[in-house]
C-alpha atoms as a PDB file:
ATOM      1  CA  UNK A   1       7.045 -24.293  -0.225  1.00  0.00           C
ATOM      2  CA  UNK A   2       3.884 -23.238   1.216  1.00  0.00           C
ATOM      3  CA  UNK A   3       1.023 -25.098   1.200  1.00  0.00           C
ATOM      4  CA  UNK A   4      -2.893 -24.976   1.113  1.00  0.00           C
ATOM      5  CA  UNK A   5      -3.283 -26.138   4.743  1.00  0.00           C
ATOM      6  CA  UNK A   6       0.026 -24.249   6.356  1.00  0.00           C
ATOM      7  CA  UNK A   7      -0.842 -21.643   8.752  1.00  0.00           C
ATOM      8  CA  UNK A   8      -0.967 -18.043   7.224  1.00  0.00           C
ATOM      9  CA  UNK A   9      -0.601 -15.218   9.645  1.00  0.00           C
ATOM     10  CA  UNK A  10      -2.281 -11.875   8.146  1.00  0.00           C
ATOM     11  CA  UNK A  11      -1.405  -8.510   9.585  1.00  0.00           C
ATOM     12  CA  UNK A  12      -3.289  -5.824   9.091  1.00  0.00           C
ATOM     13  CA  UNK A  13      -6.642  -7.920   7.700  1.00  0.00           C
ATOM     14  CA  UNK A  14      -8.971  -4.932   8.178  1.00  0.00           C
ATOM     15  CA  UNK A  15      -7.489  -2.430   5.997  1.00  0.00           C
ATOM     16  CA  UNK A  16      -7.586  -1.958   2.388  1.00  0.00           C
ATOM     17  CA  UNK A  17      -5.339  -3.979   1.179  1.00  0.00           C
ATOM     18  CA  UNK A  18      -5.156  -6.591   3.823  1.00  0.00           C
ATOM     19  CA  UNK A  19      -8.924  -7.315   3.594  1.00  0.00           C
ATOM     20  CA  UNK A  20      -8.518  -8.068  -0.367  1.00  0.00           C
ATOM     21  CA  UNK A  21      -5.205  -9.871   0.424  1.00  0.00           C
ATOM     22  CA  UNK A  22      -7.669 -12.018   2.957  1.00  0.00           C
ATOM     23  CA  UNK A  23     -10.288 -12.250   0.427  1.00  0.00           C
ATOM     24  CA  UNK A  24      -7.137 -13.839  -1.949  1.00  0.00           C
ATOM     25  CA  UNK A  25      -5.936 -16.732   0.036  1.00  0.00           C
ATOM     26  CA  UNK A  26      -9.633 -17.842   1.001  1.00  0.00           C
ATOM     27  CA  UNK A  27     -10.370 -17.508  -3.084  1.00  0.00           C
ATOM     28  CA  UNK A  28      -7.294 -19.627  -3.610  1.00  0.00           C
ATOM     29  CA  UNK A  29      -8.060 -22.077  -1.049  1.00  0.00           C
ATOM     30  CA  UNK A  30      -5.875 -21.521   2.135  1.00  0.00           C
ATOM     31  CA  UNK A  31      -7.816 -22.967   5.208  1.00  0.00           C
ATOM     32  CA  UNK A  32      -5.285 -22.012   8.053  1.00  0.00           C
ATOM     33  CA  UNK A  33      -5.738 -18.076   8.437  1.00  0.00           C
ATOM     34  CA  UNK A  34      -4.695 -16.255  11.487  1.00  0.00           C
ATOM     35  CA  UNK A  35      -6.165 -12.796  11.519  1.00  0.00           C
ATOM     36  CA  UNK A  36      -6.251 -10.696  14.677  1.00  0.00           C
ATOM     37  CA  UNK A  37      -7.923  -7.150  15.403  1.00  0.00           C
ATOM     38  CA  UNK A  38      -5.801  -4.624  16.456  1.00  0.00           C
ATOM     39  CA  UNK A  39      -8.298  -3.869  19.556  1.00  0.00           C
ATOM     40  CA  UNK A  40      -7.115  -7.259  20.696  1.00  0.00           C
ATOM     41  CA  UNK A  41      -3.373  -7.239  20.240  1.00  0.00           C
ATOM     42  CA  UNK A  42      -1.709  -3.805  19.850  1.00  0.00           C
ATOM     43  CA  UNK A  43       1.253  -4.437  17.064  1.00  0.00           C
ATOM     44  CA  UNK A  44       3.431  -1.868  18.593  1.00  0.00           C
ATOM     45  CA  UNK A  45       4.069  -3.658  21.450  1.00  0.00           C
ATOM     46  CA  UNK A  46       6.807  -6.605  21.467  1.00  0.00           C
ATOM     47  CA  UNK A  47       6.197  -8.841  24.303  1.00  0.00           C
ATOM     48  CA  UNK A  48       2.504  -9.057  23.388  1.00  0.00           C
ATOM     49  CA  UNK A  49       3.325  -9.738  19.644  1.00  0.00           C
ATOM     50  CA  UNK A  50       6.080 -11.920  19.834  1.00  0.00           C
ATOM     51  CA  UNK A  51       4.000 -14.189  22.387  1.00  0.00           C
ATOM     52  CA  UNK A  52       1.079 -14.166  19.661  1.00  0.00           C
ATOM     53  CA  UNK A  53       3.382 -15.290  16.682  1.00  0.00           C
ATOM     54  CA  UNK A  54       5.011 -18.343  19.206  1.00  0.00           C
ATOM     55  CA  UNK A  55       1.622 -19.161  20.297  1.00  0.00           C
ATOM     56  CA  UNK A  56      -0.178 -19.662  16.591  1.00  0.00           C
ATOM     57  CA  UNK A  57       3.033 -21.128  15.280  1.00  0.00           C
ATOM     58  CA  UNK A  58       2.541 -19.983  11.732  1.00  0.00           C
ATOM     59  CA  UNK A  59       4.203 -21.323   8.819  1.00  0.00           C
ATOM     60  CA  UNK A  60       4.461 -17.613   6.765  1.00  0.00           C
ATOM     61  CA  UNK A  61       3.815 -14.240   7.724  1.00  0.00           C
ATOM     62  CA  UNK A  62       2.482 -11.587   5.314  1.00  0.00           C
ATOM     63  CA  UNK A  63       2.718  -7.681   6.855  1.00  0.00           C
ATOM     64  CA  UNK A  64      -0.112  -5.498   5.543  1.00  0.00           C
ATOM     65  CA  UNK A  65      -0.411  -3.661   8.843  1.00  0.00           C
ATOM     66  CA  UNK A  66       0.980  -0.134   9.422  1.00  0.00           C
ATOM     67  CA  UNK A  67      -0.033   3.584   9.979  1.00  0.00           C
ATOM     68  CA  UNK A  68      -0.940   5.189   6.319  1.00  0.00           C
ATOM     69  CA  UNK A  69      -2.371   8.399   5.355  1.00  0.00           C
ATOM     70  CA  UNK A  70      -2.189  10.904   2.376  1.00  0.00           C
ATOM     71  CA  UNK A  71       0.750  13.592   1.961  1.00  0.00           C
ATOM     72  CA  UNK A  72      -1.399  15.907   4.866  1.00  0.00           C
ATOM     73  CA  UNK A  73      -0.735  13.465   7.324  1.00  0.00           C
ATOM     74  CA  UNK A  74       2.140  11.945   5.823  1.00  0.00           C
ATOM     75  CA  UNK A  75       3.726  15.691   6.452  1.00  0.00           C
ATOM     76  CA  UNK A  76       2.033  16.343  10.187  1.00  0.00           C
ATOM     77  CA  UNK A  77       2.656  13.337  12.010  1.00  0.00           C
ATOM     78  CA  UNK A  78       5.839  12.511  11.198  1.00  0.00           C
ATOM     79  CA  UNK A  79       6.715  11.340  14.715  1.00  0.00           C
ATOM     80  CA  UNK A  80       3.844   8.948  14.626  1.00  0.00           C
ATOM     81  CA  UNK A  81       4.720   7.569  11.526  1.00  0.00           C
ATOM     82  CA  UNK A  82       8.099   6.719  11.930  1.00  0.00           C
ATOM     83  CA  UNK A  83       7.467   5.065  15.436  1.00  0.00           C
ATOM     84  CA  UNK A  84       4.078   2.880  14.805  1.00  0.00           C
ATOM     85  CA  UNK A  85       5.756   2.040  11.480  1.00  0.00           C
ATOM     86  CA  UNK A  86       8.888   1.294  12.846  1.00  0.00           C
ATOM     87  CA  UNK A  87       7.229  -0.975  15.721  1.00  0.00           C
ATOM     88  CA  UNK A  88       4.715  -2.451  13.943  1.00  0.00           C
ATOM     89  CA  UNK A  89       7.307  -3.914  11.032  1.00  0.00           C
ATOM     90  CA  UNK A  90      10.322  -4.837  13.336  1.00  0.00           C
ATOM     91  CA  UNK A  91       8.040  -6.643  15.804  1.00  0.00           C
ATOM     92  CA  UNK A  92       6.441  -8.873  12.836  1.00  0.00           C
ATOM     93  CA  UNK A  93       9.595  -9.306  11.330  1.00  0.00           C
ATOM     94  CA  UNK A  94      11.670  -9.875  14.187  1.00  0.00           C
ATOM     95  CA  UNK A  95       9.122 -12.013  16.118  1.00  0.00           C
ATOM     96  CA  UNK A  96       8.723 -14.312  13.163  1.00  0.00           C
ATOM     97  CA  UNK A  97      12.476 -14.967  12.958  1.00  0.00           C
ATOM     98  CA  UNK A  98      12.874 -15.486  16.729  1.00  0.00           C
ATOM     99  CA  UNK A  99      10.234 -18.235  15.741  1.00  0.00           C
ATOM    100  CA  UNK A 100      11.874 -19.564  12.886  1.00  0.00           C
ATOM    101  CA  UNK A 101       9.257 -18.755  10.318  1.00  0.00           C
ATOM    102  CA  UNK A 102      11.270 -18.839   7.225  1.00  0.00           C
ATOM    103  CA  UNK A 103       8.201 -17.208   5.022  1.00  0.00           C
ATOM    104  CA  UNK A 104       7.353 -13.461   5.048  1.00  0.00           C
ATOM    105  CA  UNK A 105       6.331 -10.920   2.625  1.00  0.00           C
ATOM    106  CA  UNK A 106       6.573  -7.227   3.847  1.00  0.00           C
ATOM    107  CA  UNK A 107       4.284  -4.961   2.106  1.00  0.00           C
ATOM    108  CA  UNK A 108       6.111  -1.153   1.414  1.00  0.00           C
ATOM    109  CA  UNK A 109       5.532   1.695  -1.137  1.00  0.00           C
ATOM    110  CA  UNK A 110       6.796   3.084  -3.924  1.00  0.00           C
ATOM    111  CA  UNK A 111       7.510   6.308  -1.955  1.00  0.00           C
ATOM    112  CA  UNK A 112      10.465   4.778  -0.313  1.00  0.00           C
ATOM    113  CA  UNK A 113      12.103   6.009  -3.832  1.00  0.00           C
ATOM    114  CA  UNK A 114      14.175   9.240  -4.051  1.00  0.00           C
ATOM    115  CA  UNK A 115      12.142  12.102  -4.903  1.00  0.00           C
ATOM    116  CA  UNK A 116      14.288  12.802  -8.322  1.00  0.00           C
ATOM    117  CA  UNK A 117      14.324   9.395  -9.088  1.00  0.00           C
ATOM    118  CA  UNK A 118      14.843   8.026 -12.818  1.00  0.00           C
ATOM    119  CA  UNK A 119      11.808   6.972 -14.467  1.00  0.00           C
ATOM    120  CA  UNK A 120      10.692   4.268 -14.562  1.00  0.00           C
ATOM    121  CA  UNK A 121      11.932   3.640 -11.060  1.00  0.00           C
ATOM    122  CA  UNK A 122      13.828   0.326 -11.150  1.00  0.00           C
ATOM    123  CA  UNK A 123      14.281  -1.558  -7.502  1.00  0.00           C
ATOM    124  CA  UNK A 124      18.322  -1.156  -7.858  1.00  0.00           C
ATOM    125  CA  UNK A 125      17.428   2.636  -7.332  1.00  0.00           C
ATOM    126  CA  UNK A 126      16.548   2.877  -3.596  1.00  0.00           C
ATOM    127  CA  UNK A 127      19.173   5.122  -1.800  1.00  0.00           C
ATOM    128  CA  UNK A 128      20.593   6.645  -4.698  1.00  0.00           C
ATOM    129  CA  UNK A 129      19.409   9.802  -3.787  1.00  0.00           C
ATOM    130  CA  UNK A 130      17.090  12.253  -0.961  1.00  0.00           C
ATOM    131  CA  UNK A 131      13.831  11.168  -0.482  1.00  0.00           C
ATOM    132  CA  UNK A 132      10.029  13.561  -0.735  1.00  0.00           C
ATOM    133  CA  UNK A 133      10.193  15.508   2.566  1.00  0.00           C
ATOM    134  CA  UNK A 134       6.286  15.166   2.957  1.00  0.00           C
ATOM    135  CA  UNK A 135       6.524  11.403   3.173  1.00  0.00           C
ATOM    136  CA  UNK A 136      10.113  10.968   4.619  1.00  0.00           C
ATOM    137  CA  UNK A 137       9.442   9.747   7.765  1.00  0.00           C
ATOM    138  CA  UNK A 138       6.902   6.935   6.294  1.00  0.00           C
ATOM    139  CA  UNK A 139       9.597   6.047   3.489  1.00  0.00           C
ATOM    140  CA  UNK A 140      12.848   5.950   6.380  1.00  0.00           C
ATOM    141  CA  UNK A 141      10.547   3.651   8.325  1.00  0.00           C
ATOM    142  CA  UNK A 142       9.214   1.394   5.269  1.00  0.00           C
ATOM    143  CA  UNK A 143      12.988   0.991   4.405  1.00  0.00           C
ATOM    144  CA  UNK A 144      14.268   0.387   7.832  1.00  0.00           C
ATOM    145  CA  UNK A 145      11.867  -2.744   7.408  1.00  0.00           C
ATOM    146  CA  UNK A 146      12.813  -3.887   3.665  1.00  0.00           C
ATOM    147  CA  UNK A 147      16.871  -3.827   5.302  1.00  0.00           C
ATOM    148  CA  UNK A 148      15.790  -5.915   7.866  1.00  0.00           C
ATOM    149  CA  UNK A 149      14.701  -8.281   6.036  1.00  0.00           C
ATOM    150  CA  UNK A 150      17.299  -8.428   3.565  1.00  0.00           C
ATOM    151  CA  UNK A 151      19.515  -8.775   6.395  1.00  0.00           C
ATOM    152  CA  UNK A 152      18.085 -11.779   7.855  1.00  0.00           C
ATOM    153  CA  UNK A 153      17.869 -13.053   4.366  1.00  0.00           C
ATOM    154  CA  UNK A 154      22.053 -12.509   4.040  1.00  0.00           C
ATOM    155  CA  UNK A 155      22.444 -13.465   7.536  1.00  0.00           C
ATOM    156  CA  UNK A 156      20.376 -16.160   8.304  1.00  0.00           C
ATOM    157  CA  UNK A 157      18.581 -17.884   4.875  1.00  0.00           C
ATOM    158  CA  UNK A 158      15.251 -16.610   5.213  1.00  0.00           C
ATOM    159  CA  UNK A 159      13.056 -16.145   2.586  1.00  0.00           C
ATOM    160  CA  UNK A 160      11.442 -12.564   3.475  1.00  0.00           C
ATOM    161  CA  UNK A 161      10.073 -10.838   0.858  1.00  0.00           C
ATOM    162  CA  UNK A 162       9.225  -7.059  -0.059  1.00  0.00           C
ATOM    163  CA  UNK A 163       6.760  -5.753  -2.388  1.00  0.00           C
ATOM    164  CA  UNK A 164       6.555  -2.178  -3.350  1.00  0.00           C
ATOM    165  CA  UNK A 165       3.140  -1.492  -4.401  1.00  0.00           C
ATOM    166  CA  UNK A 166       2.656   1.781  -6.208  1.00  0.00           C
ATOM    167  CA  UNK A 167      -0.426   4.275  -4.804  1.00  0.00           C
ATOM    168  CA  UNK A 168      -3.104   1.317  -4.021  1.00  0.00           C
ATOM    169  CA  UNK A 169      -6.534   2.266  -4.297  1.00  0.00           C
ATOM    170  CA  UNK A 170     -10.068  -0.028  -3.525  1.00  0.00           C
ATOM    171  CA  UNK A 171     -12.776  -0.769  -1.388  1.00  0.00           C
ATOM    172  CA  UNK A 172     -12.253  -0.089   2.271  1.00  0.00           C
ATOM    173  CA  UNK A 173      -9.981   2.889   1.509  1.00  0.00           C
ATOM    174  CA  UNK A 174      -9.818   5.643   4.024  1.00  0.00           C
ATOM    175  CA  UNK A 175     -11.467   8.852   2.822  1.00  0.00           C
ATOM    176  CA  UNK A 176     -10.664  11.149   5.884  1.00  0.00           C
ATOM    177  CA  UNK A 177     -10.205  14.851   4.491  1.00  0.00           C
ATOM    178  CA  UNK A 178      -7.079  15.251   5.725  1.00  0.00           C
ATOM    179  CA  UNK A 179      -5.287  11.206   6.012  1.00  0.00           C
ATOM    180  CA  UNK A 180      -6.721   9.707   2.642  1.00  0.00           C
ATOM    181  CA  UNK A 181      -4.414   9.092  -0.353  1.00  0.00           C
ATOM    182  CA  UNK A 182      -5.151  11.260  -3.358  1.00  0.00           C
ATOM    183  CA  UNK A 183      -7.289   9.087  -5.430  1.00  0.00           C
ATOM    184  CA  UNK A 184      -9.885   8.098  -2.821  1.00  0.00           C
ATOM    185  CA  UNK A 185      -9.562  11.808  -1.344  1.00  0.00           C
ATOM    186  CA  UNK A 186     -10.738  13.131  -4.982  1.00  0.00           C
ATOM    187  CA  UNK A 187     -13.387  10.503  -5.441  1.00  0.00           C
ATOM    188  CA  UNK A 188     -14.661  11.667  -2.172  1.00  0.00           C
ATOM    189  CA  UNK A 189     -14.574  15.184  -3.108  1.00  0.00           C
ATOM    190  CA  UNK A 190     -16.220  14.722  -6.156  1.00  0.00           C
ATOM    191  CA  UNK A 191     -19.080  12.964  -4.911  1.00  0.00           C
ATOM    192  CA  UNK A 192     -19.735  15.409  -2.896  1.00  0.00           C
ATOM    193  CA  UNK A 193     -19.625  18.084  -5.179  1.00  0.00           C
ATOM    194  CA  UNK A 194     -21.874  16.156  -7.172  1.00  0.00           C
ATOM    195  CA  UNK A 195     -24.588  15.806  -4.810  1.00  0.00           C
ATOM    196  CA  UNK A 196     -24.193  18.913  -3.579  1.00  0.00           C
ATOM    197  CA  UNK A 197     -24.758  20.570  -7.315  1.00  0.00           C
ATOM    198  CA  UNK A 198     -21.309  22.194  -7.041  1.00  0.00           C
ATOM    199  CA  UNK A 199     -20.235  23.876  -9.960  1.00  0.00           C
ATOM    200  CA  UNK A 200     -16.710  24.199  -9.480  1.00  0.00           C
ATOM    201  CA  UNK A 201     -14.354  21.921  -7.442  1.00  0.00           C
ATOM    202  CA  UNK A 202     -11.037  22.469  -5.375  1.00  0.00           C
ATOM    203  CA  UNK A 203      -7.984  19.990  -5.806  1.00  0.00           C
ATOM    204  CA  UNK A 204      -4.624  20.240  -3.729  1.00  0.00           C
ATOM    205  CA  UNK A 205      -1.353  21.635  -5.936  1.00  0.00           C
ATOM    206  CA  UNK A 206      -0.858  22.176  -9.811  1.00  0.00           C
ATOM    207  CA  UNK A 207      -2.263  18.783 -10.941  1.00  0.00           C
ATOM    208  CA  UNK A 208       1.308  18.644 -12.845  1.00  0.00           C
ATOM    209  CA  UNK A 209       2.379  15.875 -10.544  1.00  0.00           C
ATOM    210  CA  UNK A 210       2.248  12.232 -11.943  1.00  0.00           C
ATOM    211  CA  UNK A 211       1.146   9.399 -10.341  1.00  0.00           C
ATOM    212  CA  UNK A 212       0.688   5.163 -10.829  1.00  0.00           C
ATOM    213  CA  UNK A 213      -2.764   3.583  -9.391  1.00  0.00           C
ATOM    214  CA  UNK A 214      -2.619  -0.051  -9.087  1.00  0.00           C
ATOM    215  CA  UNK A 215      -5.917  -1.700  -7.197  1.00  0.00           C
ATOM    216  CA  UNK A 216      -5.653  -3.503  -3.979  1.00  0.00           C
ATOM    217  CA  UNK A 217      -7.004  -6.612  -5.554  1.00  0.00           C
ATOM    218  CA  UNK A 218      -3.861  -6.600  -7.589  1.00  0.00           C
ATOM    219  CA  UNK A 219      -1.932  -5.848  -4.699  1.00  0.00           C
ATOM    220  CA  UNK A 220      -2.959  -8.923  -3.113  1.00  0.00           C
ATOM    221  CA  UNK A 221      -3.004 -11.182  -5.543  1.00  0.00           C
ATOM    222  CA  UNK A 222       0.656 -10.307  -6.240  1.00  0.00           C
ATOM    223  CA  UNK A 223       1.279 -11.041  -2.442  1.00  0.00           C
ATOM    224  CA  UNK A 224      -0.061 -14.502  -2.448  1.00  0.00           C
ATOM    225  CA  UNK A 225       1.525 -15.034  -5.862  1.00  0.00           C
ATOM    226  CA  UNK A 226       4.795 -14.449  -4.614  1.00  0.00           C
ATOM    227  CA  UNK A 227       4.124 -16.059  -1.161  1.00  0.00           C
ATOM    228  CA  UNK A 228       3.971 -19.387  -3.039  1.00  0.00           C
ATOM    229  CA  UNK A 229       7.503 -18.237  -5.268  1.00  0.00           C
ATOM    230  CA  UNK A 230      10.415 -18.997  -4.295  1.00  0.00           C
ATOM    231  CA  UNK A 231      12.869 -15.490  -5.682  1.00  0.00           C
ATOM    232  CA  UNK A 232      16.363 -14.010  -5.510  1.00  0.00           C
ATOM    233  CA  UNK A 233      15.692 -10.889  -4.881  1.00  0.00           C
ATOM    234  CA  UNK A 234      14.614  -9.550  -1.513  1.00  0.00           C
ATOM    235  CA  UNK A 235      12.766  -5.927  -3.382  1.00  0.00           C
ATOM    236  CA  UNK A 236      10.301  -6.496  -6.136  1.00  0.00           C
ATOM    237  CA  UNK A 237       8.166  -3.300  -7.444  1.00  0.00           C
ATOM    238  CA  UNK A 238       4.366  -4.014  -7.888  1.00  0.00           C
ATOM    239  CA  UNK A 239       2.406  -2.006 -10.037  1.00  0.00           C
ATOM    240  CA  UNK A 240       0.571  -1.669 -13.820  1.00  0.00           C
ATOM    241  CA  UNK A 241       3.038  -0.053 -15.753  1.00  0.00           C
ATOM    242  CA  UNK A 242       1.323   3.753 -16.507  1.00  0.00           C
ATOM    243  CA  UNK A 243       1.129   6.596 -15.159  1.00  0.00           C
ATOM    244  CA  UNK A 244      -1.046  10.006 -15.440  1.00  0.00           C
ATOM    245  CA  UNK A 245      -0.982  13.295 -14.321  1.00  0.00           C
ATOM    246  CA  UNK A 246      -3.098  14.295 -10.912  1.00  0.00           C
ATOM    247  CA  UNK A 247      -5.569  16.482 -13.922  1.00  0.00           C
ATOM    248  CA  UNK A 248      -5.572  13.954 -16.080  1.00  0.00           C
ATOM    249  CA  UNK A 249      -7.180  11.497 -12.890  1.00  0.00           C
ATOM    250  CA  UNK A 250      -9.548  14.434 -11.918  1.00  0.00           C
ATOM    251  CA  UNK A 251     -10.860  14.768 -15.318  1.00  0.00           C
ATOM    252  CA  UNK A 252     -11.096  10.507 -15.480  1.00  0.00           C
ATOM    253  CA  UNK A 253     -13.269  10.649 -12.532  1.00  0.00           C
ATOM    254  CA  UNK A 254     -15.879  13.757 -13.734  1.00  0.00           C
ATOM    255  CA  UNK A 255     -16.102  12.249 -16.697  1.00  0.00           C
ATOM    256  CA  UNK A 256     -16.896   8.509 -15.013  1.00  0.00           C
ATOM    257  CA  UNK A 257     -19.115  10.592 -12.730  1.00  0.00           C
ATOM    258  CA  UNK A 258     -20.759  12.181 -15.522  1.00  0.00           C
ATOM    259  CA  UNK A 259     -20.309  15.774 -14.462  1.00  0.00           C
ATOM    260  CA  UNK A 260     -19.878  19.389 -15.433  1.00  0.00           C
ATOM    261  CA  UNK A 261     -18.019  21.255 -13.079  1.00  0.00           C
ATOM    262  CA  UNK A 262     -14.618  23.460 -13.374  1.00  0.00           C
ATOM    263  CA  UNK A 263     -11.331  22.274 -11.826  1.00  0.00           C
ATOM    264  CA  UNK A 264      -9.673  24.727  -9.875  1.00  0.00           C
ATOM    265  CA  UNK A 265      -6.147  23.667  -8.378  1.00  0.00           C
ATOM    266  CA  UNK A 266      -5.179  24.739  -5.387  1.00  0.00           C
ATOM    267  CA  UNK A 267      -0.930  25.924  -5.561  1.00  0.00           C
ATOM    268  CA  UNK A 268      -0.548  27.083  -1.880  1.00  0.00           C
ATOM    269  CA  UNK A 269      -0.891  22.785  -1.220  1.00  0.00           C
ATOM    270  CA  UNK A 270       2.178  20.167  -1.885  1.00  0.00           C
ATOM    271  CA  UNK A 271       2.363  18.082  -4.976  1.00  0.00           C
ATOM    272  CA  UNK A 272       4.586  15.696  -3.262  1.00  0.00           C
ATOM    273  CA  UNK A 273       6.855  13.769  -5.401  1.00  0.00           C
ATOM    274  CA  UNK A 274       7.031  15.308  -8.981  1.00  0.00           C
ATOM    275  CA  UNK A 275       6.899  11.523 -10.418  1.00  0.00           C
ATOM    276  CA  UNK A 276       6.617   7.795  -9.463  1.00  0.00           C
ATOM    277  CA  UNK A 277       6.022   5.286 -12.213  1.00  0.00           C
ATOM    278  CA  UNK A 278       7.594   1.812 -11.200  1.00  0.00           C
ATOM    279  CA  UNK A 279       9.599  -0.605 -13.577  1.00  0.00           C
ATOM    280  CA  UNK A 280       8.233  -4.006 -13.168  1.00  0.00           C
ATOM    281  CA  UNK A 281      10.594  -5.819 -15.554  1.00  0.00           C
ATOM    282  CA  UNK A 282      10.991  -7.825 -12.182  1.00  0.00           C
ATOM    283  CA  UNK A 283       7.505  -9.142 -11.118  1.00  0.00           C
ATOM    284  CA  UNK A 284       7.015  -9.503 -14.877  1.00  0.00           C
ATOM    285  CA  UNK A 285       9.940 -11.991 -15.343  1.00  0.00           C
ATOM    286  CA  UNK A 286       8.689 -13.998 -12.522  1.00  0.00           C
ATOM    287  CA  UNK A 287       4.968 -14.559 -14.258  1.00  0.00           C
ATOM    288  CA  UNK A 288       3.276 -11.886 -12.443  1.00  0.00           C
ATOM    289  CA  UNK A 289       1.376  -8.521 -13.602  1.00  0.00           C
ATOM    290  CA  UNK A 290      -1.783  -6.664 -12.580  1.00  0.00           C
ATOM    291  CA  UNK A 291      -5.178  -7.703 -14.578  1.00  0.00           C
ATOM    292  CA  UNK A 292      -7.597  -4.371 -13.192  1.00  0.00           C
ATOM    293  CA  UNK A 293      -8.430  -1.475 -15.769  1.00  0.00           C
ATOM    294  CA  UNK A 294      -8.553   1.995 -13.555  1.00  0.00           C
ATOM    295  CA  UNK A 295     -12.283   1.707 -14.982  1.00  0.00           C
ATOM    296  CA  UNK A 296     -12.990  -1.449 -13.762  1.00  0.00           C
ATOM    297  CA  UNK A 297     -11.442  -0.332 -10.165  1.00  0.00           C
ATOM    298  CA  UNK A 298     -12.822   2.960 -10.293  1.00  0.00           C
ATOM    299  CA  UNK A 299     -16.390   1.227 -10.341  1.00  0.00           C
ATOM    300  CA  UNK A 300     -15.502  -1.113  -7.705  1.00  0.00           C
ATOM    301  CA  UNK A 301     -13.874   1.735  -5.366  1.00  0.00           C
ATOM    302  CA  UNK A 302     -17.390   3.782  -5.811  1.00  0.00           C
ATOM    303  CA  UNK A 303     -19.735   1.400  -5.521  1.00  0.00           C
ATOM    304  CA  UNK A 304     -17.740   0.329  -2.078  1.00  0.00           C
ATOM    305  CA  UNK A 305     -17.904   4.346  -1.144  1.00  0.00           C
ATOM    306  CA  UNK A 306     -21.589   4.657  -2.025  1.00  0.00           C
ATOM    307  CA  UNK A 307     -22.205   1.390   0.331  1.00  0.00           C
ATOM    308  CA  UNK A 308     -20.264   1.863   3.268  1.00  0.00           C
ATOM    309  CA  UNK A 309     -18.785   5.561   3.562  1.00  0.00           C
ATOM    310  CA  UNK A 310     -21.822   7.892   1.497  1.00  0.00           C
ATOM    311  CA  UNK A 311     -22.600   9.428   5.429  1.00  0.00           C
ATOM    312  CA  UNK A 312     -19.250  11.120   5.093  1.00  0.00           C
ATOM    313  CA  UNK A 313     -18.720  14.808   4.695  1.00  0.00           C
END
């Protein structure tokens, strides 16, 4: 059982969700921290990260660190995300096993999913089918790192545990052009248009494609939540439950914005997987669901833009 004053090593504390999963255990009293910047110890490499973990000597280890981006980058890099995924994950996981750390949660996506997959998707669905080729080499890694832990849970008794979040959104979300996730990529675009007096705006594929926004305060609080619970299950899906169409969250945002402008939709660009609304029968049985509107997140996600990123073009 974790406790209050046990040693909590965060990976990945700078990014989206692993700032709000830092903000979390703070808010719910954990004194014992470790938190790292990735200028100072490079993830990717073993030696260096398995001699961090045995020198801190935490009790748990929660993984929020990896290489994300949008279904552009998702699609080009390939090569780099399957390696810095794949190195970033096994050297976590492994090095916190080699130093008998019997706590972990591993932070995927929902995209590790086949692209066809029944809706809702249910956990007992993974590998039932081929996955979205835009994001496969994201999804092969992100599974290669939910199997090893379920391994070392079969093998050895450890109590490693996966969350698959669906598309998080929230403050500190990258808004590159070309690397950001949908959502923050259209409330980019948007504010742009807006101060630019657009009158007409430009969104990648049909806007047929559906798609499940949970906010990275929910994502963390569902981390720390399950941190503290001891579960059967190695896989649990994290998300709200609903689901819209990529129009339907283009027209949510103008009208937030307060704007009249026409929607164009650009078909020459990927939708990316047709559907992905996750079943969360699971985390619901064990006590947990997510408490943020999209309105309430939306506000939160601009005011955080408007702050810290309005410079951007």
């Amino acid at each position: 059982m974790i406790k209050k004053n046990d040693k909590i090593f965060l990976a990945g504390h700078n990014g989206m969700i692993g700032s709000a999963i830092l903000k979390n255990l703070k808010k719910d009293g954990f004194k014992n921290i470790i938190t790292v910047d990735k200028k100072k110890l490079d993830l990717r490499n073993q030696s260096e990260v398995f001699d961090f973990i045995k020198s801190k000597k935490p009790k748990a280890t929660i993984v929020a660190a990896a290489k994300v981006g949008g279904i552009h980058s998702n699609n080009i890099y390939r090569g780099d995300f399957i390696f810095d995924n794949l190195s970033i994950q096994n050297n976590l996981i492994h090095g916190s096993f080699k130093n008998n750390i019997k706590d972990l949660i591993f932070l995927g996506s929902s995209c590790i999913y086949p692209r066809k997959c029944p809706q809702p998707i249910k956990e007992k669905y993974l590998l039932t089918g081929p996955l979205e080729e835009t994001n496969e080499a994201y999804a092969i890694a992100k599974i290669a790192g939910l199997k090893l832990c379920q391994s070392y849970n079969f093998q050895y008794g450890t109590n490693y545990k996966c969350l698959m979040p669906a598309n998080s959104y929230g403050p500190g979300d990258n808004y590159d052009t070309f690397g950001s996730h949908f959502f923050a990529a259209n409330i980019k675009k948007l504010l742009l248009v807006k101060k630019n007096k657009k009158k007409s705006v430009s969104i990648w594929g049909t806007g047929k494609a559906r798609r499940e926004l949970i906010f990275s305060e929910d994502v963390a609080d569902a981390c720390v939540f399950f941190l503290k619970k001891q579960i059967k299950e190695s896989i649990v899906n994290i998300g709200n439950g609903k689901d819209m169409t990529i129009k339907a969250y283009i027209k949510f945002i103008i009208k937030k914005l307060n704007m009249n402008i026409k929607i164009k939709f650009d078909r020459t660009k990927p939708d990316g997987m047709p559907r992905k609304l996750m079943d969360i029968s699971l985390a619901k049985k064990y006590g947990w669901s997510a408490k943020t509107s999209l309105s309430e997140g939306f506000d939160k996600t601009v005011e955080d833009f408007q702050k810290n990123y309005q410079n951007l073009k």
